[in-house]
PDB file of N, CA and C in Angstrom:
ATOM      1  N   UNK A   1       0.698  -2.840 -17.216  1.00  0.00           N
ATOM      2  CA  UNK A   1       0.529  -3.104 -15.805  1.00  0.00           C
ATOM      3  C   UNK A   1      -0.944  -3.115 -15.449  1.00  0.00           C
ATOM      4  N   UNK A   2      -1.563  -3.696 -14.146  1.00  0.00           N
ATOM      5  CA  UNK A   2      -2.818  -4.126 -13.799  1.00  0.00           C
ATOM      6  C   UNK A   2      -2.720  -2.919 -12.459  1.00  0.00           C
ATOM      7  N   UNK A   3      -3.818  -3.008 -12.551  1.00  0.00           N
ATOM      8  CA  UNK A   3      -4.330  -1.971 -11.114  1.00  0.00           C
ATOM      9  C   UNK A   3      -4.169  -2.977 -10.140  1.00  0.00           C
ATOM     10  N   UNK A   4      -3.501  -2.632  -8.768  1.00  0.00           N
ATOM     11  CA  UNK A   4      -3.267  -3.424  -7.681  1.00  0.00           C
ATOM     12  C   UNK A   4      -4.160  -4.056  -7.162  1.00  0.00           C
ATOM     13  N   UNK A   5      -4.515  -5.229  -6.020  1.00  0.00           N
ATOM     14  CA  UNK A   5      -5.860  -5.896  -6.290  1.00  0.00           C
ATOM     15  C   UNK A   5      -6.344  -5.180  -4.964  1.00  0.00           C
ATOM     16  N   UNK A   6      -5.773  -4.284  -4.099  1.00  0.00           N
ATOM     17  CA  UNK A   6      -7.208  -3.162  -3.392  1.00  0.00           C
ATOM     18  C   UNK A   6      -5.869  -1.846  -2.674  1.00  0.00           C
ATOM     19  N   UNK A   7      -6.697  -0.835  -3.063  1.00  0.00           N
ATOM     20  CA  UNK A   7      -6.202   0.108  -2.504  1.00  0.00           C
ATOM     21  C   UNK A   7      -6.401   1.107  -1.418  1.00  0.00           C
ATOM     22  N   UNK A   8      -5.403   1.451  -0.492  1.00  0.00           N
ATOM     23  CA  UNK A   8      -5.884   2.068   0.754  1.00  0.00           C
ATOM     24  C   UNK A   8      -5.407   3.776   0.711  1.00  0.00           C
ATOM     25  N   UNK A   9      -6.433   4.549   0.769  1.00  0.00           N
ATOM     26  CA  UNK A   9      -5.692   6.208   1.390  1.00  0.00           C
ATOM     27  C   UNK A   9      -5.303   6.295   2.276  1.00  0.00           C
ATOM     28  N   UNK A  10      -4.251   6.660   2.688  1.00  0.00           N
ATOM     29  CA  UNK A  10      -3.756   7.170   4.052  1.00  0.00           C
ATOM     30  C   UNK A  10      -3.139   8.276   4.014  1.00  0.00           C
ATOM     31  N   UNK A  11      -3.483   9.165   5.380  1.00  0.00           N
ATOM     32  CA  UNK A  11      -2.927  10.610   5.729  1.00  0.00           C
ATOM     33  C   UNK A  11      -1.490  10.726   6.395  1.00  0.00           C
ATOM     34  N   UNK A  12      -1.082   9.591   6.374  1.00  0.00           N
ATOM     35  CA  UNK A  12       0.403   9.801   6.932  1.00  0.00           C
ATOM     36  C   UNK A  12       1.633   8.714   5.777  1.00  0.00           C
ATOM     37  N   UNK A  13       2.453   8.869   6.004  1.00  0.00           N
ATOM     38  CA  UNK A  13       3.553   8.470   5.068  1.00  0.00           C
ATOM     39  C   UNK A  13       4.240   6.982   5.613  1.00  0.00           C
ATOM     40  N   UNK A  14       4.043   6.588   6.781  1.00  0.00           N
ATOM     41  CA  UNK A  14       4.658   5.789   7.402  1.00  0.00           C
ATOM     42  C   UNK A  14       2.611   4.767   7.851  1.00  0.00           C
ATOM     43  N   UNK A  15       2.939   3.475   7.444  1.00  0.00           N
ATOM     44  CA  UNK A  15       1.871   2.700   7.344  1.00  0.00           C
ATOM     45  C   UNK A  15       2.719   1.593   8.031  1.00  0.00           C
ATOM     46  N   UNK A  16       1.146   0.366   8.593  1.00  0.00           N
ATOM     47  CA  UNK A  16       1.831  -0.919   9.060  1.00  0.00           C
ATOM     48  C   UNK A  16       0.380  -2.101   7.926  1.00  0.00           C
ATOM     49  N   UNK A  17       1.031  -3.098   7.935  1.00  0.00           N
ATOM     50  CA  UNK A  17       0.142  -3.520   6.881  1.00  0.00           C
ATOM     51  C   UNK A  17       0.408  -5.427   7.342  1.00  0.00           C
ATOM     52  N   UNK A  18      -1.178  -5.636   8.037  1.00  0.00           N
ATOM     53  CA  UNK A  18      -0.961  -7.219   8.298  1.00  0.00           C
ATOM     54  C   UNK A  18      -1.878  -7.993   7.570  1.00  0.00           C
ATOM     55  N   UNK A  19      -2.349  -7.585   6.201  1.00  0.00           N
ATOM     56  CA  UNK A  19      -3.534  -8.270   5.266  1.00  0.00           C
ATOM     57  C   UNK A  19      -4.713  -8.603   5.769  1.00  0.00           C
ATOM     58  N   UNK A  20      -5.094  -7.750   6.698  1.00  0.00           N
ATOM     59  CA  UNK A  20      -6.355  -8.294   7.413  1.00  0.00           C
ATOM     60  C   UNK A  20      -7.271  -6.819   6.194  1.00  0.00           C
ATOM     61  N   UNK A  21      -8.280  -7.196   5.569  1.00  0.00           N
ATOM     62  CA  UNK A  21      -9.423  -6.593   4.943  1.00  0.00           C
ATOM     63  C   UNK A  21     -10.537  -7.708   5.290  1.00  0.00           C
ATOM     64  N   UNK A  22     -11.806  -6.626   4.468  1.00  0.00           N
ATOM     65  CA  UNK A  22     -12.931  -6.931   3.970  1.00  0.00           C
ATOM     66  C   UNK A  22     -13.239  -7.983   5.030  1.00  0.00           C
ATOM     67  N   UNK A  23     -13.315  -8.619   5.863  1.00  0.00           N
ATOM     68  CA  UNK A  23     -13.749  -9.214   6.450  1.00  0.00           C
ATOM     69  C   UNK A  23     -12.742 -10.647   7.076  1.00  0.00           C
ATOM     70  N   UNK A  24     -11.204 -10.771   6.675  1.00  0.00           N
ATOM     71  CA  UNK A  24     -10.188 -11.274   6.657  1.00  0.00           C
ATOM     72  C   UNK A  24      -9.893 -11.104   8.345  1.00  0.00           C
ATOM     73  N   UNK A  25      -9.374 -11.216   9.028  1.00  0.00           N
ATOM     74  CA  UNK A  25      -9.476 -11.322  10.492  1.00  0.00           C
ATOM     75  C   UNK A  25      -7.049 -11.108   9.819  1.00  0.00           C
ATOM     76  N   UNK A  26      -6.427 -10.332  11.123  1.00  0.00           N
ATOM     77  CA  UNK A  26      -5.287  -9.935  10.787  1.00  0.00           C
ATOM     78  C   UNK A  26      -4.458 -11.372  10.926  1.00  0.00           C
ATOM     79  N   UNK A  27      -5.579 -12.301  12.089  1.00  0.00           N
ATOM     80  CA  UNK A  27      -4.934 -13.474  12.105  1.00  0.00           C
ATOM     81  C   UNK A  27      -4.423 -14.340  10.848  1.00  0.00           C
ATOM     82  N   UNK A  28      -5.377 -14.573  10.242  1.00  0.00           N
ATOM     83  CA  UNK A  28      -5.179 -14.973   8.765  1.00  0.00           C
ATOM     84  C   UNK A  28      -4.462 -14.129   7.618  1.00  0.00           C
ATOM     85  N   UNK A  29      -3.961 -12.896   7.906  1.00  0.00           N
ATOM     86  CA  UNK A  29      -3.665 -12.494   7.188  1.00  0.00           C
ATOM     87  C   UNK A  29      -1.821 -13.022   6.726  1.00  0.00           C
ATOM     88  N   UNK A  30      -0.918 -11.559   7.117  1.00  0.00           N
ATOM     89  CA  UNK A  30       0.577 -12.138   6.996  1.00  0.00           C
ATOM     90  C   UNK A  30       0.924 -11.253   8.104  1.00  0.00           C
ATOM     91  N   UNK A  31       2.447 -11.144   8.419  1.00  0.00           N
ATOM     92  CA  UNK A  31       3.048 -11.120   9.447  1.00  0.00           C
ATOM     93  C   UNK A  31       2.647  -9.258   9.657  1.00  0.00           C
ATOM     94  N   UNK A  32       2.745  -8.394  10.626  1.00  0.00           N
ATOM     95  CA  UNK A  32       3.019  -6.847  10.192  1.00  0.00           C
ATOM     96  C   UNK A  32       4.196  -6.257   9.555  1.00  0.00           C
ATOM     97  N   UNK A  33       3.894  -5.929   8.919  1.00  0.00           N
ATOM     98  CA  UNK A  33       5.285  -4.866   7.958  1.00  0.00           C
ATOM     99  C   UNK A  33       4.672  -3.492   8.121  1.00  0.00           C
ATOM    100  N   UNK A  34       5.809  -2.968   8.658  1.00  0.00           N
ATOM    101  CA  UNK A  34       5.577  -1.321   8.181  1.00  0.00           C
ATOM    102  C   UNK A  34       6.295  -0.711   7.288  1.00  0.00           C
ATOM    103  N   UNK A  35       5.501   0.085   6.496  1.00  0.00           N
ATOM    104  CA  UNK A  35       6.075   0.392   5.191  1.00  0.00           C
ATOM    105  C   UNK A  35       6.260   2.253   4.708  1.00  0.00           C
ATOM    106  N   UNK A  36       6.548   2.811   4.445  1.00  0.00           N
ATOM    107  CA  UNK A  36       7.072   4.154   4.079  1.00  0.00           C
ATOM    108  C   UNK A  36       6.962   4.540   3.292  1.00  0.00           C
ATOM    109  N   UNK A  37       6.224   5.678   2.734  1.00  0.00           N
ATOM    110  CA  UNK A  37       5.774   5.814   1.162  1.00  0.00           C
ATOM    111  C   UNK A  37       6.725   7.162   1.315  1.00  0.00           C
ATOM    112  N   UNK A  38       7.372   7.205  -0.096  1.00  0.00           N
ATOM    113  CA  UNK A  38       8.364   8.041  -0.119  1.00  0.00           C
ATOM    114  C   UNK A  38       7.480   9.092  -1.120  1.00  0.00           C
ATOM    115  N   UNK A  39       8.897   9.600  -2.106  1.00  0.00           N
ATOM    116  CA  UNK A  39       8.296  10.941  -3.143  1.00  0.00           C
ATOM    117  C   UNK A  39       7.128  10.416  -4.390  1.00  0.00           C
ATOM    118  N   UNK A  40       7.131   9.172  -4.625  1.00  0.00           N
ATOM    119  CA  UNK A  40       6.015   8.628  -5.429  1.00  0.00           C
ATOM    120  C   UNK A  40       5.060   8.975  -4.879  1.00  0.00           C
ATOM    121  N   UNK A  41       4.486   9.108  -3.735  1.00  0.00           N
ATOM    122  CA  UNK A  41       2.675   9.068  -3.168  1.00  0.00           C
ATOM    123  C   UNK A  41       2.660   8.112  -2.929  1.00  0.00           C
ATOM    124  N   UNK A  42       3.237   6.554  -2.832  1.00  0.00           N
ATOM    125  CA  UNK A  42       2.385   5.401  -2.837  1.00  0.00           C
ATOM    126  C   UNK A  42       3.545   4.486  -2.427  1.00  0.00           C
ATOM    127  N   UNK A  43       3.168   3.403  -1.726  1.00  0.00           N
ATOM    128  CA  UNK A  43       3.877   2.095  -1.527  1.00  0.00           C
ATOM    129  C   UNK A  43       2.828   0.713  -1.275  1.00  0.00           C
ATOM    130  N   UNK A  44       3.852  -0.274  -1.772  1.00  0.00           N
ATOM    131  CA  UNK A  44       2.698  -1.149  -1.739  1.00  0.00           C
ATOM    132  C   UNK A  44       3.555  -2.258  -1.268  1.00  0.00           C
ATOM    133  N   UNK A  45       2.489  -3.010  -0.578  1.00  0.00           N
ATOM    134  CA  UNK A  45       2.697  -4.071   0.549  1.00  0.00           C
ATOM    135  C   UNK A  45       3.268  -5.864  -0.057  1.00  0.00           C
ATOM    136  N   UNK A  46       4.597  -5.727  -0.092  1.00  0.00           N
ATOM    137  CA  UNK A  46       5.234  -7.030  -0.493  1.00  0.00           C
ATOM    138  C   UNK A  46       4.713  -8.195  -0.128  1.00  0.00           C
ATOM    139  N   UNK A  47       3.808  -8.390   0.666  1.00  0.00           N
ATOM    140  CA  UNK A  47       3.096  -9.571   1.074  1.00  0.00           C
ATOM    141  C   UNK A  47       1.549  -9.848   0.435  1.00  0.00           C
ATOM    142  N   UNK A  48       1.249  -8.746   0.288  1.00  0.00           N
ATOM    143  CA  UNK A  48      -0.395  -8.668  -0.081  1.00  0.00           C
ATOM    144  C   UNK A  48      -0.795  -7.937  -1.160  1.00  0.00           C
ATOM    145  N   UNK A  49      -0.006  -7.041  -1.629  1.00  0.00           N
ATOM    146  CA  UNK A  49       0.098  -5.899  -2.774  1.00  0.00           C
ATOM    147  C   UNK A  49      -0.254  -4.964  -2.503  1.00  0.00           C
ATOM    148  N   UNK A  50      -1.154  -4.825  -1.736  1.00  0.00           N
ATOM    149  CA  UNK A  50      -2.178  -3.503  -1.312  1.00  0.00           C
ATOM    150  C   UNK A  50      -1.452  -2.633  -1.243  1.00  0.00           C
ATOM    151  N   UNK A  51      -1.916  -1.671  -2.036  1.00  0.00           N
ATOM    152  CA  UNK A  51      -1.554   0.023  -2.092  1.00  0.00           C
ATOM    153  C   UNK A  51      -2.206   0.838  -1.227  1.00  0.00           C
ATOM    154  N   UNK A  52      -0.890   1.947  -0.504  1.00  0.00           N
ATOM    155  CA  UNK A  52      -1.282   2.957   0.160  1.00  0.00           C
ATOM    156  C   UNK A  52      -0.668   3.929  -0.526  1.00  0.00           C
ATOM    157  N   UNK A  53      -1.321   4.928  -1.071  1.00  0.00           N
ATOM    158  CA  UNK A  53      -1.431   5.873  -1.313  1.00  0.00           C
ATOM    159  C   UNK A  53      -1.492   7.314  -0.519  1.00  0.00           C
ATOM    160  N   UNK A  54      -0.842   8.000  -0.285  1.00  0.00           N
ATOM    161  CA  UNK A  54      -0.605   9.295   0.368  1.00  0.00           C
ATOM    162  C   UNK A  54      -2.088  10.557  -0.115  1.00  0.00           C
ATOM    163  N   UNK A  55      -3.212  10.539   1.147  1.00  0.00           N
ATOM    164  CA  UNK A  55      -4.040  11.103   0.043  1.00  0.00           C
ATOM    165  C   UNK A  55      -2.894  13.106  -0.316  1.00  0.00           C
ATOM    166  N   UNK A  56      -3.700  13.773  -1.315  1.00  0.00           N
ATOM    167  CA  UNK A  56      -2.856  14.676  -1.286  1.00  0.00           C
ATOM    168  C   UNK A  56      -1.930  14.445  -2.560  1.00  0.00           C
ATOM    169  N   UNK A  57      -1.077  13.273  -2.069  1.00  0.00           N
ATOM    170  CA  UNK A  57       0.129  13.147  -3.019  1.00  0.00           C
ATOM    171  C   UNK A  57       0.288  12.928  -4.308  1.00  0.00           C
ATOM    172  N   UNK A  58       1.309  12.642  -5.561  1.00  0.00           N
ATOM    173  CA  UNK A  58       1.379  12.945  -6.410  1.00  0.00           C
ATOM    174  C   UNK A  58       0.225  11.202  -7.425  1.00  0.00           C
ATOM    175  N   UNK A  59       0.244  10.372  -6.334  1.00  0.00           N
ATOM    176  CA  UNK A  59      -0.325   9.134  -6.886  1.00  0.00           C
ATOM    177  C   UNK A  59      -1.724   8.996  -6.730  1.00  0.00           C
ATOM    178  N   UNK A  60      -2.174  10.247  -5.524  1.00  0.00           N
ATOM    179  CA  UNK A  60      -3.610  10.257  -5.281  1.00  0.00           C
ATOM    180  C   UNK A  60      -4.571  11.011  -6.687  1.00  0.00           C
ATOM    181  N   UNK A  61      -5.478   9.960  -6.829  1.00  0.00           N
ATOM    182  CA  UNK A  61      -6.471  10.493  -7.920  1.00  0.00           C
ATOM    183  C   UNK A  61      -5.678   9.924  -9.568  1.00  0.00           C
ATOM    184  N   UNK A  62      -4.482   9.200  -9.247  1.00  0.00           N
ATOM    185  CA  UNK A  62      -3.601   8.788 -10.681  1.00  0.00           C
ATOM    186  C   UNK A  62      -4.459   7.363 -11.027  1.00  0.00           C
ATOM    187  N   UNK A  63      -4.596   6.982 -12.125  1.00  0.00           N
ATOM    188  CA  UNK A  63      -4.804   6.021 -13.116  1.00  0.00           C
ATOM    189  C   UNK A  63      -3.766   4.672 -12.390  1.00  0.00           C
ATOM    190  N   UNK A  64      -4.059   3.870 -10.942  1.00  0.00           N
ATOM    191  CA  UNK A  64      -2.949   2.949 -10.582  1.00  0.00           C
ATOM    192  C   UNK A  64      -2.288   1.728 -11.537  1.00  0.00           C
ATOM    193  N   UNK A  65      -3.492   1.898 -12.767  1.00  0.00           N
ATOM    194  CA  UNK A  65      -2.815   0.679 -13.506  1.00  0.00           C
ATOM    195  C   UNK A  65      -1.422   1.293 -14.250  1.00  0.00           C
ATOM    196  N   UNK A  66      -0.948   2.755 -14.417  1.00  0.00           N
ATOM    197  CA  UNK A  66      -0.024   3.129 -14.865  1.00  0.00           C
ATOM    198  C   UNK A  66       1.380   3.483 -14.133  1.00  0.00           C
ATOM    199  N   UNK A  67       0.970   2.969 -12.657  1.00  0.00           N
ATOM    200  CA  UNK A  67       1.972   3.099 -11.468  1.00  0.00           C
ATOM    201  C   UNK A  67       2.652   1.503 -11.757  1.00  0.00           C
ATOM    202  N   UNK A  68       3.968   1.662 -11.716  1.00  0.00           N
ATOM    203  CA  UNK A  68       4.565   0.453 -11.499  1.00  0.00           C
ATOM    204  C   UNK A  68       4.274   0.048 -10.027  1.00  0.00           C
ATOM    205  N   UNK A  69       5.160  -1.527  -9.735  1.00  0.00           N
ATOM    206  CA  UNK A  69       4.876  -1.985  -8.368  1.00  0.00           C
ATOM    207  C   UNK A  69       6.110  -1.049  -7.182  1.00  0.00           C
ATOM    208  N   UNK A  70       5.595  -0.669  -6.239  1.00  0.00           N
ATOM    209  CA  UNK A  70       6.582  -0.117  -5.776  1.00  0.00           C
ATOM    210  C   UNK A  70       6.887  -0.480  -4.046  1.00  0.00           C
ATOM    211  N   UNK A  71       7.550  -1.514  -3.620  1.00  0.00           N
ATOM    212  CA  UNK A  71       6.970  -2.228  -2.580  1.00  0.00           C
ATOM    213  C   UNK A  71       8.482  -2.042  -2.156  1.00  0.00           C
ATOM    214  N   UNK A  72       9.360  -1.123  -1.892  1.00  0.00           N
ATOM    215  CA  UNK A  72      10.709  -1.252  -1.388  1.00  0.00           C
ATOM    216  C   UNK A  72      10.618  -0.625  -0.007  1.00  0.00           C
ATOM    217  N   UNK A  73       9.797   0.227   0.242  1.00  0.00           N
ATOM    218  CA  UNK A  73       9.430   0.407   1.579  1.00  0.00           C
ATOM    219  C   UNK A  73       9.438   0.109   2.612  1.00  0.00           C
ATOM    220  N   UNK A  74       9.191  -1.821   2.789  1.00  0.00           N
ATOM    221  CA  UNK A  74       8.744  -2.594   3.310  1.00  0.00           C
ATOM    222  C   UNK A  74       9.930  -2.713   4.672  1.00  0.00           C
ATOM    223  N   UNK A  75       9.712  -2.476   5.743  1.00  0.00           N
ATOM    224  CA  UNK A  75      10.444  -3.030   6.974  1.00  0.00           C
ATOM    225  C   UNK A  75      11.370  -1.838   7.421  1.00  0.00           C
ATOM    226  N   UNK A  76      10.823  -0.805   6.767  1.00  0.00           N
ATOM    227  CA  UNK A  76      11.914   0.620   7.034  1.00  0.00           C
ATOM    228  C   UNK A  76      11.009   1.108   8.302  1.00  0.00           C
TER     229      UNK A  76
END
């Protein structure tokens, strides 16, 4: 597996994710999804890939290329 192509910390478990980065405007990005990171530490965004990570949690500070994709979260 590949390390996801950008990753975000967040302090809460429940995220919304519209691909707006780095200088990307949310317009251009994709629609909002909010997504739910469960007992992994981490969920990642079915539209864009981007990982959020729970800081704290069991995925924070882990090696992400050894995390599978885990994007079931999405719309909960």
């Amino acid at each position: 597996m590949i390390a996801p192509p950008e990753t975000t910390r967040v302090s809460h478990t429940r995220v919304a994710c519209d691909g707006a980065h780095d200088g990307l405007p949310a317009a251009l990005g994709h629609p909002r999804v909010w997504l739910e990171i469960d007992e992994t530490g981490y969920v990642d965004c079915g539209y864009c890939d981007r990982r959020f990570i729970l800081i704290g949690g069991p995925a924070d500070g882990a090696d992400q290329s050894t995390l599978s994709d885990h994007g079931d979260g999405a719309g909960r």
